[in-house]
Protein backbone atom coordinates (compact mmCIF):
# COMPACT_ATOMS: atom_id res chain seq x y z
CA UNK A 1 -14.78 25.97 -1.52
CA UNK A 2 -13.48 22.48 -1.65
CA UNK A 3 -15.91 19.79 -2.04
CA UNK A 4 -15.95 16.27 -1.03
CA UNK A 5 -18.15 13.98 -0.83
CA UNK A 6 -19.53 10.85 0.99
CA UNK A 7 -22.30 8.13 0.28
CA UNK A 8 -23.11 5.76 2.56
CA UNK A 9 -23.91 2.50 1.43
CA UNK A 10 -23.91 -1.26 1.85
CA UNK A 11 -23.12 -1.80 -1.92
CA UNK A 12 -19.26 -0.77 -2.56
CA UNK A 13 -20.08 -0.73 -6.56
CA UNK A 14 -23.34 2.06 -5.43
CA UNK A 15 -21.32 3.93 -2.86
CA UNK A 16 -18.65 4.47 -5.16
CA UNK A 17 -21.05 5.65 -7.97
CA UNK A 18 -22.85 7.67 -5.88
CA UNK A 19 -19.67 9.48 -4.32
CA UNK A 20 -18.44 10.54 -7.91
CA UNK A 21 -22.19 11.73 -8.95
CA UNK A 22 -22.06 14.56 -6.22
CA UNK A 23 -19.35 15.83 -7.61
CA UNK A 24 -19.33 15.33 -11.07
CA UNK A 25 -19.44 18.80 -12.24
CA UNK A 26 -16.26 19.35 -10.43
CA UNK A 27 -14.37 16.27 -12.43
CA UNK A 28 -12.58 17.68 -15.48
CA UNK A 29 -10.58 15.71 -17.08
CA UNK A 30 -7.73 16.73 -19.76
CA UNK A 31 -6.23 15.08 -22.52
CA UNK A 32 -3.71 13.19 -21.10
CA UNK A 33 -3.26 9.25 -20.02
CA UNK A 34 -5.35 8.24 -17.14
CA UNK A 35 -3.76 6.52 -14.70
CA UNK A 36 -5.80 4.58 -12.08
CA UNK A 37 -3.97 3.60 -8.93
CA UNK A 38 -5.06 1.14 -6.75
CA UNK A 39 -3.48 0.50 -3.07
CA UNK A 40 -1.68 -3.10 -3.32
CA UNK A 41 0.66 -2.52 -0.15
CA UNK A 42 0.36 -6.34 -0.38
CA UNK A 43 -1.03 -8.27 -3.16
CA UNK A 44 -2.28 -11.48 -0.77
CA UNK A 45 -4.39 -9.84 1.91
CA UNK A 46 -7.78 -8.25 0.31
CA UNK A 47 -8.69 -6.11 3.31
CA UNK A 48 -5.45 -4.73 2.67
CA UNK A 49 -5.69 -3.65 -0.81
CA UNK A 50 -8.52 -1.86 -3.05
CA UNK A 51 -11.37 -4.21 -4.01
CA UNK A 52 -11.80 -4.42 -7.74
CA UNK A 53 -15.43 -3.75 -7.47
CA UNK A 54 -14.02 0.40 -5.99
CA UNK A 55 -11.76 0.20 -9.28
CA UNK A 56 -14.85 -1.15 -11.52
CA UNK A 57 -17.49 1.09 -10.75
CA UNK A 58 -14.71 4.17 -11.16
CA UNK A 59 -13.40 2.77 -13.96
CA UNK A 60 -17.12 2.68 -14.87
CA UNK A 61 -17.34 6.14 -14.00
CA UNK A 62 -14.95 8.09 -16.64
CA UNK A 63 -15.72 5.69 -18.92
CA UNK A 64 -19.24 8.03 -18.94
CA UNK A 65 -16.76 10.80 -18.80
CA UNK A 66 -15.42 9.82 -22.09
CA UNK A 67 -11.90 7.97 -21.00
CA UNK A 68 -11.31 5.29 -23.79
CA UNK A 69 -8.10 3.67 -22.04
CA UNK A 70 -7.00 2.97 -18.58
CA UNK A 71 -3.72 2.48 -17.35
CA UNK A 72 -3.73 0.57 -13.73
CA UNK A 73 -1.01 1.25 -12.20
CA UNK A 74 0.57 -0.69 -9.00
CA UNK A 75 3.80 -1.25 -6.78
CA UNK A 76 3.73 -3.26 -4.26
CA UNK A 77 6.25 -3.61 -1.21
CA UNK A 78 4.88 -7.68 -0.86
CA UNK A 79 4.33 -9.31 -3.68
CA UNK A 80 4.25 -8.98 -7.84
CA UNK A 81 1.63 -6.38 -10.13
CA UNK A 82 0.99 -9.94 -11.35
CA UNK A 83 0.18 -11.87 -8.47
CA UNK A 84 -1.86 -9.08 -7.10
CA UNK A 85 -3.83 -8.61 -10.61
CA UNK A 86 -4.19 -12.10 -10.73
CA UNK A 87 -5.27 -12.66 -6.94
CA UNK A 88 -7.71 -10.29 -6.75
CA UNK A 89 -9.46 -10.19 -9.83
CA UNK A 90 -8.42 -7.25 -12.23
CA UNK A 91 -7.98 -9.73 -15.09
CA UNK A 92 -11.24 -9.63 -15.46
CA UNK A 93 -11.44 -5.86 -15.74
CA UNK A 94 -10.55 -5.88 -19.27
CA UNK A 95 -13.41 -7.59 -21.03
CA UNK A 96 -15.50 -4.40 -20.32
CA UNK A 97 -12.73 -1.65 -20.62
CA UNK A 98 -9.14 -1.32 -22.40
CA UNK A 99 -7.11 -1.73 -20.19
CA UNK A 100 -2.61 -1.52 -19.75
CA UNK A 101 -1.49 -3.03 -16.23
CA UNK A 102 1.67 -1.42 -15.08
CA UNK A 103 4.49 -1.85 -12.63
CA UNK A 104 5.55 1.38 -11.35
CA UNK A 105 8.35 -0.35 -9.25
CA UNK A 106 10.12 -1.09 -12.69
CA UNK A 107 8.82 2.41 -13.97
CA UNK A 108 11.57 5.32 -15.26
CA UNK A 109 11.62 7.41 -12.40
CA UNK A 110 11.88 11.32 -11.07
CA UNK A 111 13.50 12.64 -8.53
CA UNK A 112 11.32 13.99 -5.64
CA UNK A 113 12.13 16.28 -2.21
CA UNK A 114 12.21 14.49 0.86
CA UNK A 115 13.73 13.95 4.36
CA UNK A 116 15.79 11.28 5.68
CA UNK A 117 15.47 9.93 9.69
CA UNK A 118 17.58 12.69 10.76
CA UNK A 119 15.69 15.11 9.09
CA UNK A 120 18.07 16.11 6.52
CA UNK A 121 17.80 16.56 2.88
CA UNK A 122 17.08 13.67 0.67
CA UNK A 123 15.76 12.84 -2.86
CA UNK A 124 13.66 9.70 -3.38
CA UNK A 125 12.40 8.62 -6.95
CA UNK A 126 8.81 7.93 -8.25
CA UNK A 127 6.96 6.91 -11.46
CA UNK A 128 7.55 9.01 -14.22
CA UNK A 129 4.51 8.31 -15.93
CA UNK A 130 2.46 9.19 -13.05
CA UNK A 131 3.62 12.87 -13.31
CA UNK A 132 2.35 12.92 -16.95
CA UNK A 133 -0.72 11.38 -15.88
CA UNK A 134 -4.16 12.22 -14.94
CA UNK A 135 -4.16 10.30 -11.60
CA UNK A 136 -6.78 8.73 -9.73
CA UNK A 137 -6.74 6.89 -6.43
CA UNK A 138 -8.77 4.34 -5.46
CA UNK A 139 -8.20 3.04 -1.57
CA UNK A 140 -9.28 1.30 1.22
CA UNK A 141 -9.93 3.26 4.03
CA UNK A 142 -7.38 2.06 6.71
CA UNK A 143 -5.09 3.00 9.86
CA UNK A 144 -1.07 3.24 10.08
CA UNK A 145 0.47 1.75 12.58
CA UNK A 146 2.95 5.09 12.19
CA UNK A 147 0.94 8.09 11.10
CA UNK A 148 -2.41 7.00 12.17
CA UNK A 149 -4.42 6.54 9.02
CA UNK A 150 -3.08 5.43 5.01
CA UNK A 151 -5.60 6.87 2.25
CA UNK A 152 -6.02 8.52 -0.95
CA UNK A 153 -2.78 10.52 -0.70
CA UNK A 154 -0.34 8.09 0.63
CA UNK A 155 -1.20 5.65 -2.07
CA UNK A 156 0.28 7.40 -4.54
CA UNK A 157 3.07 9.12 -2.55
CA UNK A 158 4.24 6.08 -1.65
CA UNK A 159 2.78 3.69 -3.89
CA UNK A 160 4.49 5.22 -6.72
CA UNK A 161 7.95 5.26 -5.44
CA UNK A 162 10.72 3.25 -7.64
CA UNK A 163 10.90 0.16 -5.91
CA UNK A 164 11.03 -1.40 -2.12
CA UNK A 165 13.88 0.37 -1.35
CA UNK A 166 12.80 3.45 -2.28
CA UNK A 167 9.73 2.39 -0.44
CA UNK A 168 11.87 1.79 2.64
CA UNK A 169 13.83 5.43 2.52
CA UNK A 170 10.45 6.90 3.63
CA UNK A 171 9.76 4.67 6.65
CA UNK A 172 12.14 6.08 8.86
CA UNK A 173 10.59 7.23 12.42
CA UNK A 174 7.05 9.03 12.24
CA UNK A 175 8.68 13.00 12.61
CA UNK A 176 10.51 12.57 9.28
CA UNK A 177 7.73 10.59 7.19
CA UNK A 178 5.39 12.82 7.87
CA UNK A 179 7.21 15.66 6.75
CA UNK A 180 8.65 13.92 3.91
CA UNK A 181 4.87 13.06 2.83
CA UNK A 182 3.77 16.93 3.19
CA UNK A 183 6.83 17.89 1.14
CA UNK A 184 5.82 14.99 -1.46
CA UNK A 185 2.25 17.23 -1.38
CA UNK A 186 3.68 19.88 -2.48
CA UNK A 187 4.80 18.29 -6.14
CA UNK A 188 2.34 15.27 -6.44
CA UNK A 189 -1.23 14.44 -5.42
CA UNK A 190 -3.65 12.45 -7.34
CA UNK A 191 -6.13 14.31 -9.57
CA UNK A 192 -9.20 12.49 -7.72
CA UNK A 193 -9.28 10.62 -5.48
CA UNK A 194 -12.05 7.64 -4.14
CA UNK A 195 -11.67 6.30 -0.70
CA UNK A 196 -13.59 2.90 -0.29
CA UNK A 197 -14.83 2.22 3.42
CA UNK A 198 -17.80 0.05 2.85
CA UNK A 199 -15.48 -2.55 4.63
CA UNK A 200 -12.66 -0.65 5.90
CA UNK A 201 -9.08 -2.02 8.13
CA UNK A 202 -8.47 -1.16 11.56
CA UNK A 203 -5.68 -2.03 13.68
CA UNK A 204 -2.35 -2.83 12.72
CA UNK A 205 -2.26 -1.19 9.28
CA UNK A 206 -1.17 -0.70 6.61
CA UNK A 207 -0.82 -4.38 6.01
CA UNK A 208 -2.16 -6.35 9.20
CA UNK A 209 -5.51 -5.57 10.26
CA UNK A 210 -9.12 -6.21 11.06
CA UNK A 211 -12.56 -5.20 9.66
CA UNK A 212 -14.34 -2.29 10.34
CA UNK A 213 -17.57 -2.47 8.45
CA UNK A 214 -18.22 1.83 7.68
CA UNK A 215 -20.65 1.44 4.31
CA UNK A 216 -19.56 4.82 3.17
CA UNK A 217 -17.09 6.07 0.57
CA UNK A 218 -15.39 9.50 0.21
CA UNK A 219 -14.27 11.19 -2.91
CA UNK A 220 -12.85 14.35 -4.00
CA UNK A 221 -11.17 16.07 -6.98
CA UNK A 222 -8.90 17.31 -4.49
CA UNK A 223 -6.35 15.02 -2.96
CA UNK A 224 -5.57 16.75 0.38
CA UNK A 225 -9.24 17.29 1.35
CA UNK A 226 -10.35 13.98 0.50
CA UNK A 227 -8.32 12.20 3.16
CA UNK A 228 -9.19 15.49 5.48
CA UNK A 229 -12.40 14.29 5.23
CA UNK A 230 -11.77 10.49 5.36
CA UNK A 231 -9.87 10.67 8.69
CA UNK A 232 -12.43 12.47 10.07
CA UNK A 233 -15.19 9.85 8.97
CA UNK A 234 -13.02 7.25 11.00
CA UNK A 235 -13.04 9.48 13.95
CA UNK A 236 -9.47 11.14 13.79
CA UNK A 237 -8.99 14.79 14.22
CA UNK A 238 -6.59 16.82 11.74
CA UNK A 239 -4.17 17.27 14.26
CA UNK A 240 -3.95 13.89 15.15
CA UNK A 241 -2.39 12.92 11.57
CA UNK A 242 0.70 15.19 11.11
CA UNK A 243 1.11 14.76 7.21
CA UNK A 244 -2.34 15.78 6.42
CA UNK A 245 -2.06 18.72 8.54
CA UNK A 246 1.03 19.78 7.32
CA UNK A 247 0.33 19.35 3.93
CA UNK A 248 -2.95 21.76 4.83
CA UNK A 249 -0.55 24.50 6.19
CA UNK A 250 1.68 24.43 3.06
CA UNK A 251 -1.36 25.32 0.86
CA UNK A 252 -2.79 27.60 3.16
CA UNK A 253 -5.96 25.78 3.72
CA UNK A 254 -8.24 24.74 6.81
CA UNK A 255 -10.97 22.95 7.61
CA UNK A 256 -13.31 25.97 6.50
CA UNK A 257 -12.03 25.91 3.10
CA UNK A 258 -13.72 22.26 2.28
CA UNK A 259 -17.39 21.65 1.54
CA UNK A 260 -18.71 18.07 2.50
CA UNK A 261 -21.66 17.27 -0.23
CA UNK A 262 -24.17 13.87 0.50
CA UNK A 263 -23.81 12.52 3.80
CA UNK A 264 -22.50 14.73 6.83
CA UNK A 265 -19.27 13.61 8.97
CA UNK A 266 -21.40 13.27 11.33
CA UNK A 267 -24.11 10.93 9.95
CA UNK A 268 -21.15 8.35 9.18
CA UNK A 269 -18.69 8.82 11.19
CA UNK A 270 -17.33 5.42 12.63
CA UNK A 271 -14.38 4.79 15.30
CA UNK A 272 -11.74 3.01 14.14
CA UNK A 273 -9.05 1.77 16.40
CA UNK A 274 -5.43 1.63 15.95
């Protein structure tokens, strides 16, 4: 079985503590460079983008795991790593850990499987250094306006692609980029994956939006299930969000396969609207 899990709480710092401590004993991490990713779609609205306070308390996290050195990794489609860093707070991040801020628009890149608006072949390129990484995503928990809801997994499959206009390939109709995102699956998904919805976005996502105040967070050391379970908590079905699902189908997985540890769907589950 699959396990994720969910806290609910008020505190985002506790949540996100909490959420990793249920499933600590499945967190193994190997000796390579650990890369966190945060979601900085835009790097001037904060209900936007992941709250430093999700990164800290991760960060905090595998520190106790033994990770000596971070590398946060970001690239936005609005704005600079810089302005973003410096706009909402990661600065100060690095006088409690060691820390190497990265661009991955600027990042030597890899070619990746995709599909263009007509459904035909394509390649699009992403971070090389994120495929020799041990990756972790940290995320808001927030709707699409095209495929419903943006979490865990489409942080880093889109996140990490080479610049905005590799950014832009991929937004072309909602058939083809969600099964360009499910192909993506198959290659590259984040190692673990933390899904902050103490305050999450509703509405006109994944930049414009409004709150939607959830207090829970969702993590995983799987990075399909995680944002199973997320889009659930927000009151989505599977079926509703055709990336997820297909990316299910391609590993031969279902719903039965994943194990929700802490809080219940049920006990949290909130309704966001689109």
């Amino acid at each position: 079985m699959i396990k994720v899990s969910i806290a609910s709480s008020e505190n985002r710092l506790k949540g996100v503590a909490k959420a990793l401590e249920l499933i600590d004993a499945d967190i193994l991490i190997p000796d390579r460079p650990v890369m966190v990713k945060p979601n900085f779609v835009t790097t001037t609205n904060q209900l936007a983008a992941t709250h430093v306070d999700a990164t800290r308390a991760t960060l905090e996290y595998l520190s106790n795991k033994g990770v000596n050195e971070f590398v946060i990794a970001v690239g936005p489609a609005l704005g600079t790593p810089d302005s973003g860093f410096d706009n909402y707070g990661y600065r100060d991040l690095r006088k409690d850990y060691k820390i190497e801020f990265m661009d991955l628009n600027t990042d030597d890149s890899i070619p990746v499987p995709a599909f263009d608006d007509h459904l035909n072949p394509q390649t699009l390129y992403m971070s090389r250094r994120l495929s020799e990484s041990y990756v972790v995503s940290v995320c808001p928990m927030k709707t699409h306006n095209n495929v419903i809801v943006t979490l865990g997994l489409k942080n880093i499959l889109v996140g990490t692609l080479s610049g905005v206009e590799q950014k832009k390939k991929i937004h072309k109709g909602s058939k083809a980029i969600n099964l360009t995102l499910a192909k993506m699956a198959q290659h590259v998904v984040p190692d673990l994956t933390v899904i902050d919805g103490t305050i999450g976005m509703q509405g006109n996502g994944p930049i414009d939006g409004f709150e939607m105040r959830s207090n829970v967070v969702v993590a995983s050391h799987h990075g399909i299930a995680a944002d199973v379970v997320g889009l659930q908590v927000m009151g989505y079905t599977l079926k509703q969000v055709g990336y997820l699902r297909y990316a299910m189908e391609l590993r031969n997985l279902d719903l039965v396969d994943i194990e929700v540890v802490g809080k219940s769907i049920e006990d949290v589950r909130v309704n966001y609207a689109d």
